[in-house]
C-alpha atoms as a PDB file:
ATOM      1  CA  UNK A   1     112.318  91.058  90.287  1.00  0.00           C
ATOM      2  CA  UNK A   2     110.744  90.736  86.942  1.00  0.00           C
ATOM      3  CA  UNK A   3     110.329  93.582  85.389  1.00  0.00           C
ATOM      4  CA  UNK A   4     107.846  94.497  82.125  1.00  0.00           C
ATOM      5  CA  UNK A   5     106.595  97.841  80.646  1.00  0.00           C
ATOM      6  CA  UNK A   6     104.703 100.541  82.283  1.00  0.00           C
ATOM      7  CA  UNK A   7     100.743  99.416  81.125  1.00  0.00           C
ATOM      8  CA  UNK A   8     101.469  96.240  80.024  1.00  0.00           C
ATOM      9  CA  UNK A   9      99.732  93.525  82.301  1.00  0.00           C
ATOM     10  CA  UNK A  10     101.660  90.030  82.261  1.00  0.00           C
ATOM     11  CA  UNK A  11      98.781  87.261  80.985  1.00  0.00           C
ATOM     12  CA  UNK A  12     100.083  84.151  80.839  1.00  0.00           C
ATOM     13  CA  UNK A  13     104.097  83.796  81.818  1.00  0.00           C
ATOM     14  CA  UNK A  14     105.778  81.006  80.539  1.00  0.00           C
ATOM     15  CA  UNK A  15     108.984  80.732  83.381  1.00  0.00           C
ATOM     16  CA  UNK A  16     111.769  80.621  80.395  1.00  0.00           C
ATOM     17  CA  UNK A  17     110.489  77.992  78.209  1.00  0.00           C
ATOM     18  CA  UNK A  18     110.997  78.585  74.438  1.00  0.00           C
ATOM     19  CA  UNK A  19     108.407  76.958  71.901  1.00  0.00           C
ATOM     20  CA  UNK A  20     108.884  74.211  70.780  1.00  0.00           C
ATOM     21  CA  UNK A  21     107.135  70.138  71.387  1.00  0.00           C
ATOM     22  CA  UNK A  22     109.063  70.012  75.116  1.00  0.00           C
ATOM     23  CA  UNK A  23     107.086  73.306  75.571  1.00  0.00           C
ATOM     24  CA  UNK A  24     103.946  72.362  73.939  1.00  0.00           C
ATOM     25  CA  UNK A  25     103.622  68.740  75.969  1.00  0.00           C
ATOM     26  CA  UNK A  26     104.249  70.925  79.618  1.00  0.00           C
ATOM     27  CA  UNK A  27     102.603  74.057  78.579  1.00  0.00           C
ATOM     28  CA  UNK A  28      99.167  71.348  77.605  1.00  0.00           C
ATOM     29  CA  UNK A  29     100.038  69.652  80.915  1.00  0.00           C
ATOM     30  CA  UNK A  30      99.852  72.605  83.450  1.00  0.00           C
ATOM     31  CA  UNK A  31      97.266  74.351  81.792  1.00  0.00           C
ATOM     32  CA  UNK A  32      95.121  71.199  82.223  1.00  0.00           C
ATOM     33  CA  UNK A  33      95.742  70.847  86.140  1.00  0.00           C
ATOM     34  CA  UNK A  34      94.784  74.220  85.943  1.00  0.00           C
ATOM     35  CA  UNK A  35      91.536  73.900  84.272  1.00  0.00           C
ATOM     36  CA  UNK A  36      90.597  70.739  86.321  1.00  0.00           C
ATOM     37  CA  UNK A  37      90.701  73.120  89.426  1.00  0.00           C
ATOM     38  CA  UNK A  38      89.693  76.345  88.004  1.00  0.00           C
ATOM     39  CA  UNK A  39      85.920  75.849  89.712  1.00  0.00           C
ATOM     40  CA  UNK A  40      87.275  75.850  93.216  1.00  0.00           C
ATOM     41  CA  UNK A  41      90.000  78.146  92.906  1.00  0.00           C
ATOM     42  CA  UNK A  42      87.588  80.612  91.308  1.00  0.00           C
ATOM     43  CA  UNK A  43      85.530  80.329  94.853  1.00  0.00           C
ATOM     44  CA  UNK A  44      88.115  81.478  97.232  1.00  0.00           C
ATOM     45  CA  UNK A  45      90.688  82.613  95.228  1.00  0.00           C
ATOM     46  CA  UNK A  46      89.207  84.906  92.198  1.00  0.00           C
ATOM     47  CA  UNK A  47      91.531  87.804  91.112  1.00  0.00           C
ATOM     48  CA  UNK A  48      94.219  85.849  92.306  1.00  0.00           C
ATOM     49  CA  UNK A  49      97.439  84.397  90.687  1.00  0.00           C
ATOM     50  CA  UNK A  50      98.021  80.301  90.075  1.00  0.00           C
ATOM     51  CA  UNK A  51     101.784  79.462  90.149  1.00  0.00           C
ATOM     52  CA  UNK A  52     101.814  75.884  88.332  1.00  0.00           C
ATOM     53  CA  UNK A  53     105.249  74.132  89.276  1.00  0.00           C
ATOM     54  CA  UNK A  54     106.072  71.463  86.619  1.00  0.00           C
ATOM     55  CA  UNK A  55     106.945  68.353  88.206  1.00  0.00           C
ATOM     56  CA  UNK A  56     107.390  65.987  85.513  1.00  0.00           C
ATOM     57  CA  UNK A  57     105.479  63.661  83.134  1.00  0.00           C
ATOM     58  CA  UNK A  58     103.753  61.360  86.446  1.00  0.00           C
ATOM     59  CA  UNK A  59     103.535  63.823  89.033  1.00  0.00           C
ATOM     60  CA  UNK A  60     100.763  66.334  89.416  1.00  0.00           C
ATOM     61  CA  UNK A  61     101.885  69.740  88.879  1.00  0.00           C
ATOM     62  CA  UNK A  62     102.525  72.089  91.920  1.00  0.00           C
ATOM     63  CA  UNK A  63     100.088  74.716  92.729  1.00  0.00           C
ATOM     64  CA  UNK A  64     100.805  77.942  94.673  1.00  0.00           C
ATOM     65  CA  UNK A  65      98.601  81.197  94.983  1.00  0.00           C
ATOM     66  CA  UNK A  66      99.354  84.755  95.205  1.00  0.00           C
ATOM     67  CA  UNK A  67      97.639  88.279  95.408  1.00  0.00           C
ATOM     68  CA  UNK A  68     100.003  89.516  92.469  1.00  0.00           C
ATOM     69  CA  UNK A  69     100.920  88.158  89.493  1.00  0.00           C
ATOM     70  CA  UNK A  70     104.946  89.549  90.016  1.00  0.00           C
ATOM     71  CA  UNK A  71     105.386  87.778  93.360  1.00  0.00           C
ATOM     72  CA  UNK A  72     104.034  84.420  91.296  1.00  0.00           C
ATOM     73  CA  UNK A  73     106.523  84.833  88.672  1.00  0.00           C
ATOM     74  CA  UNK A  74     109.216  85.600  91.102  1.00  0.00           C
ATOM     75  CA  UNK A  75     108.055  82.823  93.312  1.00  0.00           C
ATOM     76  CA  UNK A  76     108.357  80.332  90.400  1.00  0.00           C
ATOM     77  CA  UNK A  77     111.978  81.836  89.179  1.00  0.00           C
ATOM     78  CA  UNK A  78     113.521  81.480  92.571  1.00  0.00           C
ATOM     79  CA  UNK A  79     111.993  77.589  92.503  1.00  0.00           C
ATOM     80  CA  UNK A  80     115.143  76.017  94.317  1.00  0.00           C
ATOM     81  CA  UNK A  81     114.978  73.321  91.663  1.00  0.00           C
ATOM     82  CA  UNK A  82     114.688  75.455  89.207  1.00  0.00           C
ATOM     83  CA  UNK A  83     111.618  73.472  87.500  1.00  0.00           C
ATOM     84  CA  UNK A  84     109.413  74.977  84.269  1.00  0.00           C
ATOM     85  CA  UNK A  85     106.366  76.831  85.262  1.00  0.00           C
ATOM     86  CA  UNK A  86     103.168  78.746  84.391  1.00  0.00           C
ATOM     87  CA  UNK A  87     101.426  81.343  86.149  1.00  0.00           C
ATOM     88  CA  UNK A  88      97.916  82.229  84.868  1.00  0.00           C
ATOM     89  CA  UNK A  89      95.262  84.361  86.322  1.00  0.00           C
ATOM     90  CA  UNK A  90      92.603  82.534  88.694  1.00  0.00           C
ATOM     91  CA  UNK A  91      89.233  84.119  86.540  1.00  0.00           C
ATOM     92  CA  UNK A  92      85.855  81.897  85.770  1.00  0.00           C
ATOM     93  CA  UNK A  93      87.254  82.030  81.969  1.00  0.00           C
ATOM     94  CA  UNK A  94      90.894  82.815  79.900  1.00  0.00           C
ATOM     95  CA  UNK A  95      91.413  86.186  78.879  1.00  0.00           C
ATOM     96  CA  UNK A  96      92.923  86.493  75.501  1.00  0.00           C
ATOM     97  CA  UNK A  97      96.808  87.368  75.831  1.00  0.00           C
ATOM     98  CA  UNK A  98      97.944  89.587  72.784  1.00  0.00           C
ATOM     99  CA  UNK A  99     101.746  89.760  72.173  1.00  0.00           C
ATOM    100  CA  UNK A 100     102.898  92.234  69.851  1.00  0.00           C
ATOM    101  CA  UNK A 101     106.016  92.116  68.175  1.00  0.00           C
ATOM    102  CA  UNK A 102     108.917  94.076  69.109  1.00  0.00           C
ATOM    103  CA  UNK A 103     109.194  97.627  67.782  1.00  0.00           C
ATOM    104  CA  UNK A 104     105.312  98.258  67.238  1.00  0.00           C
END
């Protein structure tokens, strides 16, 4: 189990990726699947939480749902193939994610 502070909702989770143009070229990729089927997910799935399994350059990305956003970031850890992955939160539009550095 993932684990964050108390108070500290999880926006936008990144499954392990570090910045960087690898990052930048998936990150760009899933968040576009994403937005392509934002509209419909937003009908019967608002509130909810949008795994996005990377599958590679020519594949569409995978798409799983869950009620929370912990079982979505477990879900896409425990991937058997251990593939990159995004989970974002299925709203009409992004919420800004703030990230604060350490020690603040």
């Amino acid at each position: 189990m993932v684990s964050v502070p108390e108070g500290r909702p999880l926006q936008l989770h990144l499954g392990g990726m570090s910045p960087g143009p690898v990052l930048d070229s998936i990150l760009v990729r899933l968040e576009r699947r994403f937005d392509r089927l934002r509209a419909k997910l937003v009908v019967g799935h608002a509130g909810q939480w949008a795994l996005l399994l990377d599958r590679g350059s020519r594949l569409v990305p995978e798409l799983q749902v869950f009620d929370d956003q912990w079982d979505a970031i477990d879900a896409g850890y425990l991937d058997p193939e251990g593939r990159r992955f995004c989970v974002k939160r299925i709203v009409e539009a992004d919420e800004p994610v703030v990230v604060r550095p350490a020690g603040i």
